[in-house]
PDB file of N, CA and C in Angstrom:
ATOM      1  N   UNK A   1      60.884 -23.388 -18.935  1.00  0.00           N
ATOM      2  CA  UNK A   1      59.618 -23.910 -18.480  1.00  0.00           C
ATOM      3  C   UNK A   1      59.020 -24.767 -19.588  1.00  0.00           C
ATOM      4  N   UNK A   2      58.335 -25.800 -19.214  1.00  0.00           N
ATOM      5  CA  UNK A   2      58.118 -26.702 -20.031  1.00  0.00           C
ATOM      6  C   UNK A   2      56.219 -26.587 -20.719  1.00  0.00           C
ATOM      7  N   UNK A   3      56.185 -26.952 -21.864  1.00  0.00           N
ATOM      8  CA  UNK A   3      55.086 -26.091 -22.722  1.00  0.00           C
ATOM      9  C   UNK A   3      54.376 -27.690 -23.168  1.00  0.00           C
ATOM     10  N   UNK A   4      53.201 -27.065 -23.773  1.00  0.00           N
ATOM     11  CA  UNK A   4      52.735 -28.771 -23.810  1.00  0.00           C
ATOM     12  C   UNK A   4      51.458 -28.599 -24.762  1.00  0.00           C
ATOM     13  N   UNK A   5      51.414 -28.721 -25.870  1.00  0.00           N
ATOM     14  CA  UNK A   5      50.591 -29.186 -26.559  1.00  0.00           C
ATOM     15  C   UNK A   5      49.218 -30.744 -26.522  1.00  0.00           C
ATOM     16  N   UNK A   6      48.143 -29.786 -26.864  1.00  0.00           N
ATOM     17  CA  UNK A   6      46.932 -30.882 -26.860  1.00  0.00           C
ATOM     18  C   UNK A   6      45.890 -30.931 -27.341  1.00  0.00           C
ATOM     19  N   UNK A   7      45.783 -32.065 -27.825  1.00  0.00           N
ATOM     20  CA  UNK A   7      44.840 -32.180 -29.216  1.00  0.00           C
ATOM     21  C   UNK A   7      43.849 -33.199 -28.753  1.00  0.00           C
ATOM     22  N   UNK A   8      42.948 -32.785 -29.188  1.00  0.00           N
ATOM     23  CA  UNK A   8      41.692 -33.482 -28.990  1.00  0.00           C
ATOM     24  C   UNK A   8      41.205 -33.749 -30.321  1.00  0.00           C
ATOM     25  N   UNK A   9      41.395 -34.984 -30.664  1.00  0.00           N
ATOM     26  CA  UNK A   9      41.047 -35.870 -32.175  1.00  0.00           C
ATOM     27  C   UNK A   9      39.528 -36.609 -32.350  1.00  0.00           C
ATOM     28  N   UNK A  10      39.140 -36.366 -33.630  1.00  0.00           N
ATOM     29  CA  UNK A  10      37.786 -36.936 -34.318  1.00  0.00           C
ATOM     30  C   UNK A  10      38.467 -37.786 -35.280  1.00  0.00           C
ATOM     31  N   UNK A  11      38.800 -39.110 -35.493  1.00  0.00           N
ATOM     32  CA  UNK A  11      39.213 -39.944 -36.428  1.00  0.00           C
ATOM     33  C   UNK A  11      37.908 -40.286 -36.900  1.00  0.00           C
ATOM     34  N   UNK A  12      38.543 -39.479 -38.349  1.00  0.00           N
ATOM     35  CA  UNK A  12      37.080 -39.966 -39.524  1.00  0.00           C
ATOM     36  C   UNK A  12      37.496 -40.925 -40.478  1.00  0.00           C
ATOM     37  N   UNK A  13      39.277 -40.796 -40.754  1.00  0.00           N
ATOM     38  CA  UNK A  13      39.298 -42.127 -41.484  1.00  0.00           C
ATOM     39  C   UNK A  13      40.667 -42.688 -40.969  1.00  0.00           C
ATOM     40  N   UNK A  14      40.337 -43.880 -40.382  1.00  0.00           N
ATOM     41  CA  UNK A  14      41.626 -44.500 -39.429  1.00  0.00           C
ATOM     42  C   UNK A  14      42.655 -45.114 -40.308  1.00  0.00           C
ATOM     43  N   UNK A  15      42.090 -45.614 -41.401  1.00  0.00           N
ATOM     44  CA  UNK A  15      43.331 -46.123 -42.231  1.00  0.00           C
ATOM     45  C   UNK A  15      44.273 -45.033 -42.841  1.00  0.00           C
ATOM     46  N   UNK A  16      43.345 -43.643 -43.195  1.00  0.00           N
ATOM     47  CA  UNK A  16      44.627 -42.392 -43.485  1.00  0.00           C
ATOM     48  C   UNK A  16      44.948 -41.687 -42.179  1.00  0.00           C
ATOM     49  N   UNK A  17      44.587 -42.392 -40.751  1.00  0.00           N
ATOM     50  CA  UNK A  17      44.921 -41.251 -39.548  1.00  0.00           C
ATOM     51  C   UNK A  17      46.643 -42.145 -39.329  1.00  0.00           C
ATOM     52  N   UNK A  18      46.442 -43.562 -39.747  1.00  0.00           N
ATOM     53  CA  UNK A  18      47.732 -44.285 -39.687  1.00  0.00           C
ATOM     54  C   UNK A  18      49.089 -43.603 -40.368  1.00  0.00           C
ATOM     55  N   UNK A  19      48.636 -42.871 -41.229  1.00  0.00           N
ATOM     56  CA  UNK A  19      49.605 -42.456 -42.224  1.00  0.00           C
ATOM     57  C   UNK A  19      50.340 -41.626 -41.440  1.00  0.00           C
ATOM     58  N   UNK A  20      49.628 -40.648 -40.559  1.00  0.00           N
ATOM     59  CA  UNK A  20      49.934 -38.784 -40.192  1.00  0.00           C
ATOM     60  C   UNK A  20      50.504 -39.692 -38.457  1.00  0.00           C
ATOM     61  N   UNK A  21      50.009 -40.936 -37.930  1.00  0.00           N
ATOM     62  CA  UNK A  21      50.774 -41.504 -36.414  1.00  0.00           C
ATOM     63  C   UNK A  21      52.012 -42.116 -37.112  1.00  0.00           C
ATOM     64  N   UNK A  22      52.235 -42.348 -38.028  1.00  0.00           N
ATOM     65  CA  UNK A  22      53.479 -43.145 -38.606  1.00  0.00           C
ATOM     66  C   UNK A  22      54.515 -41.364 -38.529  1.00  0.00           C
ATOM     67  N   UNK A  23      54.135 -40.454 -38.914  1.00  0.00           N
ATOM     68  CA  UNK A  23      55.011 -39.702 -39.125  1.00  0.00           C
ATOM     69  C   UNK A  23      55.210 -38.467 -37.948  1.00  0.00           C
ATOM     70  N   UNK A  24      54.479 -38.669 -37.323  1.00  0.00           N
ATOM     71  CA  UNK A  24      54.898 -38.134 -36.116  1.00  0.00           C
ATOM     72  C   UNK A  24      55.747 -37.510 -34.814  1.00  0.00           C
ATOM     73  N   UNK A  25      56.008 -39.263 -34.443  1.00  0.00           N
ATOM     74  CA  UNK A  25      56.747 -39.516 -33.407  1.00  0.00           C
ATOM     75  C   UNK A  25      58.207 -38.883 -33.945  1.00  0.00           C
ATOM     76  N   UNK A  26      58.708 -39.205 -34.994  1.00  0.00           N
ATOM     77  CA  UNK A  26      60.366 -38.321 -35.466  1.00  0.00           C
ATOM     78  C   UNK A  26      59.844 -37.210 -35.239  1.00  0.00           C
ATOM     79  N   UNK A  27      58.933 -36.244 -36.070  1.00  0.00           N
ATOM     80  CA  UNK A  27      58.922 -35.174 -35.971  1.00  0.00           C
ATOM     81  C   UNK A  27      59.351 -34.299 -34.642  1.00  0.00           C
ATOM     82  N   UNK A  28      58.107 -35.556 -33.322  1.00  0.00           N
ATOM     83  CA  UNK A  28      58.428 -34.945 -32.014  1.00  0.00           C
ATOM     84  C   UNK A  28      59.585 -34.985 -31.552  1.00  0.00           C
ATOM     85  N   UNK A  29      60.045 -35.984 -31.796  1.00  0.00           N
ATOM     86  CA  UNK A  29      61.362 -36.233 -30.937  1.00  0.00           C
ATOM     87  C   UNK A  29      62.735 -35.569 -31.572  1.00  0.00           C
ATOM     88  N   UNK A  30      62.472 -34.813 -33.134  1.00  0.00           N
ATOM     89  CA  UNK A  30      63.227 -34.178 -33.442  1.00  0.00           C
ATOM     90  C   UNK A  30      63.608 -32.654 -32.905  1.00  0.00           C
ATOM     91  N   UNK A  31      62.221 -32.193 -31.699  1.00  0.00           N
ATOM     92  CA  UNK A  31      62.375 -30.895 -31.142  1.00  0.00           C
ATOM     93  C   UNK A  31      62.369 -30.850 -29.843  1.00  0.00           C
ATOM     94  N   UNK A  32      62.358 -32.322 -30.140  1.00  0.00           N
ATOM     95  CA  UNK A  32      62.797 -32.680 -28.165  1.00  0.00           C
ATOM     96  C   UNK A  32      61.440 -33.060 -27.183  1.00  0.00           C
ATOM     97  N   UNK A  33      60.507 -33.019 -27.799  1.00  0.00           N
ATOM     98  CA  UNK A  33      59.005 -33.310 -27.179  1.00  0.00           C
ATOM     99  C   UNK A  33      59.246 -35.225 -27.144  1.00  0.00           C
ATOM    100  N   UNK A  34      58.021 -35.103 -26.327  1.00  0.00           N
ATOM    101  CA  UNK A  34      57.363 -36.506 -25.770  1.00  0.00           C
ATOM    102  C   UNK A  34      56.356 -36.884 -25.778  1.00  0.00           C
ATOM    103  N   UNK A  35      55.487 -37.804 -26.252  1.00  0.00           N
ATOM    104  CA  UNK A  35      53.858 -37.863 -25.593  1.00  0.00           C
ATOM    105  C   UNK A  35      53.842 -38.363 -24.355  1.00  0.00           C
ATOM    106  N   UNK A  36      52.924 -37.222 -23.943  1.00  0.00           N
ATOM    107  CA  UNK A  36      52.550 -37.520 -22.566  1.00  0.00           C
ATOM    108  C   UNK A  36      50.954 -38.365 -22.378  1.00  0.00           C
ATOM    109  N   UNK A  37      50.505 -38.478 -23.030  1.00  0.00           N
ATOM    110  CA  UNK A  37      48.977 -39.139 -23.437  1.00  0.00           C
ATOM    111  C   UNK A  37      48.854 -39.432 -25.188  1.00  0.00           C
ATOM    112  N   UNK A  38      48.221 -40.173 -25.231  1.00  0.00           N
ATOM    113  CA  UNK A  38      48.509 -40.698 -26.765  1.00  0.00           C
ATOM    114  C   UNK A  38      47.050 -41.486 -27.110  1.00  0.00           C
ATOM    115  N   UNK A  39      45.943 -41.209 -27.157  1.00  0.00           N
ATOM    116  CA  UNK A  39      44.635 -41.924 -27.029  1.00  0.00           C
ATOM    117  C   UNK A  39      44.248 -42.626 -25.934  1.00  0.00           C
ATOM    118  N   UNK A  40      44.156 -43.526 -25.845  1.00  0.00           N
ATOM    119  CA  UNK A  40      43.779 -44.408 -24.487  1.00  0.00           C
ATOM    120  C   UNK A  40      42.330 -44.307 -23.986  1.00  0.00           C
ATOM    121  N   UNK A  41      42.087 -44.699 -22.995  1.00  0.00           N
ATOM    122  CA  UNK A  41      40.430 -44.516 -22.230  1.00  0.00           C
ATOM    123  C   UNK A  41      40.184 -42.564 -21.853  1.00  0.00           C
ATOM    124  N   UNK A  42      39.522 -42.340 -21.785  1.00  0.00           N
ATOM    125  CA  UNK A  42      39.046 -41.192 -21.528  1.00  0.00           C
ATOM    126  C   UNK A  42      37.494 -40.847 -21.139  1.00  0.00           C
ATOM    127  N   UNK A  43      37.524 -40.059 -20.241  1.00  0.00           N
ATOM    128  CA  UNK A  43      35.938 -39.864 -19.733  1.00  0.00           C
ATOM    129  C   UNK A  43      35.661 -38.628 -18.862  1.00  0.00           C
ATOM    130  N   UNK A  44      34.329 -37.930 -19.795  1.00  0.00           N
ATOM    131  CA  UNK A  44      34.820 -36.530 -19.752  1.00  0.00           C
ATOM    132  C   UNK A  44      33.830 -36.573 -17.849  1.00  0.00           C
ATOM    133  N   UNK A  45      34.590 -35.966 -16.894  1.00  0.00           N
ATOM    134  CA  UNK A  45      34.713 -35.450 -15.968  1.00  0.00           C
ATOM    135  C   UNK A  45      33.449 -34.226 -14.948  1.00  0.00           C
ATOM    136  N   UNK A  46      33.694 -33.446 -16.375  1.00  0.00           N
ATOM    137  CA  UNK A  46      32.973 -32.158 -15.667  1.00  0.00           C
ATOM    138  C   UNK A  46      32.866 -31.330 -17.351  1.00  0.00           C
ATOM    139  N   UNK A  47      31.485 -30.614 -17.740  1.00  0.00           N
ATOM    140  CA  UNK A  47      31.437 -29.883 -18.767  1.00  0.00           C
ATOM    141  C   UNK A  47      30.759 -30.362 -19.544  1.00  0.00           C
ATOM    142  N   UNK A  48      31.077 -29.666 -20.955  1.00  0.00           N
ATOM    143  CA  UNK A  48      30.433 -30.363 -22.466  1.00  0.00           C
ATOM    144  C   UNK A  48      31.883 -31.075 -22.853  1.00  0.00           C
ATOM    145  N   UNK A  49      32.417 -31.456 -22.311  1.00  0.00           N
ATOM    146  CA  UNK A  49      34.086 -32.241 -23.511  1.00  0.00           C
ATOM    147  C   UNK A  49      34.145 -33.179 -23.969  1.00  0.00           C
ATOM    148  N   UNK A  50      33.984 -33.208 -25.267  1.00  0.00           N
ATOM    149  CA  UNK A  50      34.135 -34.337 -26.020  1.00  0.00           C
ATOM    150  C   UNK A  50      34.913 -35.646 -25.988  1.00  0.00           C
ATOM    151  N   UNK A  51      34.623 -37.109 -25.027  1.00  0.00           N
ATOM    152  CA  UNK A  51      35.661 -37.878 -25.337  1.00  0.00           C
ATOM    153  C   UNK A  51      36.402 -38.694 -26.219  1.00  0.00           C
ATOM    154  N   UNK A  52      37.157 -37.544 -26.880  1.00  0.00           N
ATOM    155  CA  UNK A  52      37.508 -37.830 -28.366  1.00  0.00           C
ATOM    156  C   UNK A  52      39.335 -38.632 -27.968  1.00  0.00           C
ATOM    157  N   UNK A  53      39.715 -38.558 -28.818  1.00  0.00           N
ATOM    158  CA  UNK A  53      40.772 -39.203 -28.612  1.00  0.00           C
ATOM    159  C   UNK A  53      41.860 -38.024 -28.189  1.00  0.00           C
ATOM    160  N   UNK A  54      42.521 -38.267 -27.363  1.00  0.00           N
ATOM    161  CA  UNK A  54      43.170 -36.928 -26.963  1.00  0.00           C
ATOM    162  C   UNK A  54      44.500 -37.179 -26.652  1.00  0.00           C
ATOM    163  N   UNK A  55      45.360 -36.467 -26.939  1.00  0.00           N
ATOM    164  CA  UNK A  55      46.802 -36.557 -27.110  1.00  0.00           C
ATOM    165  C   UNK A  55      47.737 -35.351 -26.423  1.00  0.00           C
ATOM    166  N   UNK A  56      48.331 -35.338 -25.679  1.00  0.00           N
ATOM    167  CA  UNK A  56      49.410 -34.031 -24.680  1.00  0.00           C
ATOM    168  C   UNK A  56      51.098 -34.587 -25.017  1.00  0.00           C
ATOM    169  N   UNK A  57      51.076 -33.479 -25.469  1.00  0.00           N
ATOM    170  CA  UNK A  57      53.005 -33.653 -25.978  1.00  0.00           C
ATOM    171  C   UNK A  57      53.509 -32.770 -25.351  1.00  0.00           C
ATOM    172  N   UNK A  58      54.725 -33.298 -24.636  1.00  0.00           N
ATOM    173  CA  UNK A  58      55.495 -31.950 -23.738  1.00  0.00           C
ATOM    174  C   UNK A  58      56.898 -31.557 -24.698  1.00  0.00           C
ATOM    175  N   UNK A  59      57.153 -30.397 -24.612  1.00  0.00           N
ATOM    176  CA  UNK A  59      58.201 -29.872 -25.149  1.00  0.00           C
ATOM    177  C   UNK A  59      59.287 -28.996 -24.080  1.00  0.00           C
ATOM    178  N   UNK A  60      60.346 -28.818 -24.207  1.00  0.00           N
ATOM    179  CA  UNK A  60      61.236 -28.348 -23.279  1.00  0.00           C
ATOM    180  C   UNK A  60      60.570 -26.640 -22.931  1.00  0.00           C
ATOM    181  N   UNK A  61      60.258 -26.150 -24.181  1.00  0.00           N
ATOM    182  CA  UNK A  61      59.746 -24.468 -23.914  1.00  0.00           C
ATOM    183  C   UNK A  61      58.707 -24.211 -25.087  1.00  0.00           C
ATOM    184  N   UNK A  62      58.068 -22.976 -24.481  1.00  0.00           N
ATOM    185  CA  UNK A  62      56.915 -23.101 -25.553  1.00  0.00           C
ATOM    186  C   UNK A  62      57.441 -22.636 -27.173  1.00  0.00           C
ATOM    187  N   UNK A  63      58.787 -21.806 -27.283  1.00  0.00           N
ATOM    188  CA  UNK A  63      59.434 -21.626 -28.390  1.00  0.00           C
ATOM    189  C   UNK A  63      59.814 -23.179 -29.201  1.00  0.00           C
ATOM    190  N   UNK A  64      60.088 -24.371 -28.928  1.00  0.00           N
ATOM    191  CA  UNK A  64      60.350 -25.296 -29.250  1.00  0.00           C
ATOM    192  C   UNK A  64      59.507 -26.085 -29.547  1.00  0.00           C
ATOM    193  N   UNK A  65      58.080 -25.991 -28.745  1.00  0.00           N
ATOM    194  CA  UNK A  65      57.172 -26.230 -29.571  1.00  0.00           C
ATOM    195  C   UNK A  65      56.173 -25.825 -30.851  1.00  0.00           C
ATOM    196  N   UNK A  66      56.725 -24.228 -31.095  1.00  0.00           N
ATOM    197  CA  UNK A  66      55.749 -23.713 -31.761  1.00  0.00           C
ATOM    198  C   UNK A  66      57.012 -23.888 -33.200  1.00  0.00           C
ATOM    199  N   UNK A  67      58.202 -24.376 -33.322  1.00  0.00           N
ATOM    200  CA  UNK A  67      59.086 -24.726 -34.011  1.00  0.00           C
ATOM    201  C   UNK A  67      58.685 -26.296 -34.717  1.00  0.00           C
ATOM    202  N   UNK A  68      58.275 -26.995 -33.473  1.00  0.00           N
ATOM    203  CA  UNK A  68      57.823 -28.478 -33.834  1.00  0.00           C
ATOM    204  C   UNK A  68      56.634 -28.402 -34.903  1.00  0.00           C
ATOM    205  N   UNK A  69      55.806 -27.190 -34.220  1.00  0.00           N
ATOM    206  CA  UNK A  69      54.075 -27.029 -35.456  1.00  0.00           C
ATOM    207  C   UNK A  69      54.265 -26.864 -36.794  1.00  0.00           C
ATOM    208  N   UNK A  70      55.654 -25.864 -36.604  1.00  0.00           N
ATOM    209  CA  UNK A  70      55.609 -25.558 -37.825  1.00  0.00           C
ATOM    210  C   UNK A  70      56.681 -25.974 -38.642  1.00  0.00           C
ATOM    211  N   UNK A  71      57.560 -27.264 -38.136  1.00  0.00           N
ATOM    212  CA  UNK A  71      59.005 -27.445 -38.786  1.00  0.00           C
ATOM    213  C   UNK A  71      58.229 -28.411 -40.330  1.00  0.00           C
ATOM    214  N   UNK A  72      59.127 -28.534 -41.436  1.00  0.00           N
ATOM    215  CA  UNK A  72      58.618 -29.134 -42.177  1.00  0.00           C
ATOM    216  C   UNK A  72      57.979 -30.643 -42.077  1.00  0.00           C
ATOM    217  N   UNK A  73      59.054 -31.377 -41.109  1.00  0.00           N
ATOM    218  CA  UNK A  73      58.804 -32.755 -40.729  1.00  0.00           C
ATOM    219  C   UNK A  73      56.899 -32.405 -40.102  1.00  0.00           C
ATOM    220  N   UNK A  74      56.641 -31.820 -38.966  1.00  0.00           N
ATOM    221  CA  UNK A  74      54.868 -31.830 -38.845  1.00  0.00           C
ATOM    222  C   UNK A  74      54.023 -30.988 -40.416  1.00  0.00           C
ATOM    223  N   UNK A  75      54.387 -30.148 -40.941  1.00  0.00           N
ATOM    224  CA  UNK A  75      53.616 -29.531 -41.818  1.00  0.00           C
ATOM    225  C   UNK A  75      53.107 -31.234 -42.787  1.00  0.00           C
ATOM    226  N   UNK A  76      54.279 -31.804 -43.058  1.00  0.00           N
ATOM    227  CA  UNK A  76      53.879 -33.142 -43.771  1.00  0.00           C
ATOM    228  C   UNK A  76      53.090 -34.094 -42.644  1.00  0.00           C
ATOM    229  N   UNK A  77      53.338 -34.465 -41.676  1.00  0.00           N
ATOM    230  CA  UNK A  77      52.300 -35.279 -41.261  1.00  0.00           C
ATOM    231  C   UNK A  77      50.805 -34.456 -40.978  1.00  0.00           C
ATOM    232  N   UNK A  78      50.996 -33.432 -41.088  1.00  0.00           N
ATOM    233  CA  UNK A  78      49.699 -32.393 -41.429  1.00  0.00           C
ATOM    234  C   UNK A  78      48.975 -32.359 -42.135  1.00  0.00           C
ATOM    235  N   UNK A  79      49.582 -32.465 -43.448  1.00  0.00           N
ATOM    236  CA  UNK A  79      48.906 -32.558 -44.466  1.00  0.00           C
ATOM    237  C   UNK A  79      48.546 -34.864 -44.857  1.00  0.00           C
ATOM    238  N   UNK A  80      49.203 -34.936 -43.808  1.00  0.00           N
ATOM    239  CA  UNK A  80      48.674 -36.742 -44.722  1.00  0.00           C
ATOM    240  C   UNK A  80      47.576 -36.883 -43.425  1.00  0.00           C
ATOM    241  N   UNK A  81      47.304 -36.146 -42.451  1.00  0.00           N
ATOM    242  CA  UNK A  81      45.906 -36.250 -41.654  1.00  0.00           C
ATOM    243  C   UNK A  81      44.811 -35.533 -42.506  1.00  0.00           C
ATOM    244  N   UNK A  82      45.072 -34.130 -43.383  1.00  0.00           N
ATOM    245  CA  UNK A  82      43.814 -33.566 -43.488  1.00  0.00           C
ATOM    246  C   UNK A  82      42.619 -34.029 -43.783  1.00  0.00           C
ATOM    247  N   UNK A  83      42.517 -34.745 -44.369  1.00  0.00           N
ATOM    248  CA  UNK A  83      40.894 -35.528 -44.562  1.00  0.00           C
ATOM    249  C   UNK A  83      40.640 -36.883 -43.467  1.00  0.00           C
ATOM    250  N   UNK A  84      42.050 -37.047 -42.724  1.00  0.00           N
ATOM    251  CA  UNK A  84      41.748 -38.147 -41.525  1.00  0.00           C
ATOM    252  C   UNK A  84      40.794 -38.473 -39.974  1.00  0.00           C
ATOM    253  N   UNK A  85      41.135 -36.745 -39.729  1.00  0.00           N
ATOM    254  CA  UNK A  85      40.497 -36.323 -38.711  1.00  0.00           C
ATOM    255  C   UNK A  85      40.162 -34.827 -38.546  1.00  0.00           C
ATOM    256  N   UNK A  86      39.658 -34.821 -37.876  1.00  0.00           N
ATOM    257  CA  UNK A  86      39.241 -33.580 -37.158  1.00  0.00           C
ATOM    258  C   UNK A  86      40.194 -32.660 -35.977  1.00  0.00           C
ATOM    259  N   UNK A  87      40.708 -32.004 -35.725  1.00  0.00           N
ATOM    260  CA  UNK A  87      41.920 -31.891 -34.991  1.00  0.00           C
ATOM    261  C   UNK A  87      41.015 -30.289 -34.318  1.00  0.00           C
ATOM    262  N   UNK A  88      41.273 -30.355 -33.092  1.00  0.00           N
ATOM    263  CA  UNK A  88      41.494 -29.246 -31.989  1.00  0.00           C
ATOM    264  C   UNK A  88      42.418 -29.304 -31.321  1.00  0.00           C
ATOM    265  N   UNK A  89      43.203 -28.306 -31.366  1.00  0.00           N
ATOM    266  CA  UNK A  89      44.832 -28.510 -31.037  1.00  0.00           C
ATOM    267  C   UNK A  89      45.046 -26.556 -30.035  1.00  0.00           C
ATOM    268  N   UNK A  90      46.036 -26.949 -28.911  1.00  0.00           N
ATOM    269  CA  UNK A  90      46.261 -25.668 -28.596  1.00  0.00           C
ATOM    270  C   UNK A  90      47.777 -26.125 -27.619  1.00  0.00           C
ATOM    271  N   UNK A  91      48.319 -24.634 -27.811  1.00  0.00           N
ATOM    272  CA  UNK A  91      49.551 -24.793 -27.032  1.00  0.00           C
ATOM    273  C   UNK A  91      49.572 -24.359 -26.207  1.00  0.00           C
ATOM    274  N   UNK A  92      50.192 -24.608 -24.971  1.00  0.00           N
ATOM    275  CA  UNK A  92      50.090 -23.333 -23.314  1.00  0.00           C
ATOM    276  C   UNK A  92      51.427 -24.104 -22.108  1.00  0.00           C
ATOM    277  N   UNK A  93      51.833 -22.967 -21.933  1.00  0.00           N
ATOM    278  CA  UNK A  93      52.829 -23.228 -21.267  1.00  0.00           C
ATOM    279  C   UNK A  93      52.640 -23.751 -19.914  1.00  0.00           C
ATOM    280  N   UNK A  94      53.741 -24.560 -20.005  1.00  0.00           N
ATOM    281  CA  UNK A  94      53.794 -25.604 -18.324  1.00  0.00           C
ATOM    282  C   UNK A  94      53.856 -24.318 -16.931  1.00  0.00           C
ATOM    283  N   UNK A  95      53.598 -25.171 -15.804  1.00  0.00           N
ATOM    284  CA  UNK A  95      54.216 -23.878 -14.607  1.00  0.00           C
ATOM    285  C   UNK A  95      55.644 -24.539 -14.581  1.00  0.00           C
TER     286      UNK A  95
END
């Protein structure tokens, strides 16, 4: 079953958020994930939700993604965001 990570981003500094989108995309595609949304227009719907920049990555299972969070390739683009943005991030499995 397919699992899917999503982050809802505060870019506080875009020239170091470039650093942590440059290193990314390998990371994902090294555990087999995809972006399924990647910033774009957004407009919150229904609630208090922030329309921040928001991002959904699918992964084959939720074990493969929680491998992607923590493989070394993301721990480094992790650390070249920390002072970039603001990150709310959660994982939950597909039906």
């Amino acid at each position: 079953m397919p699992a899917y990570i999503i982050a809802d981003v505060k870019v506080t500094d875009p020239v170091a958020y470039e650093e942590y989108k440059k290193l990314t995309p390998a990371a994902i595609a090294a555990h087999g994930g995809r972006f399924l949304a990647r910033g774009g227009q957004a407009e919150t719907l229904e609630g208090d939700w922030p329309a921040n920049r928001t991002v959904i990555l699918e992964f084959p299972d939720y074990a493969t993604a929680k491998r992607f969070y923590d493989s070394p390739e993301y721990r480094e683009a992790r650390e070249a965001r920390k002072n970039a943005a603001d990150f709310r991030m959660m994982l939950v499995d597909g039906a």
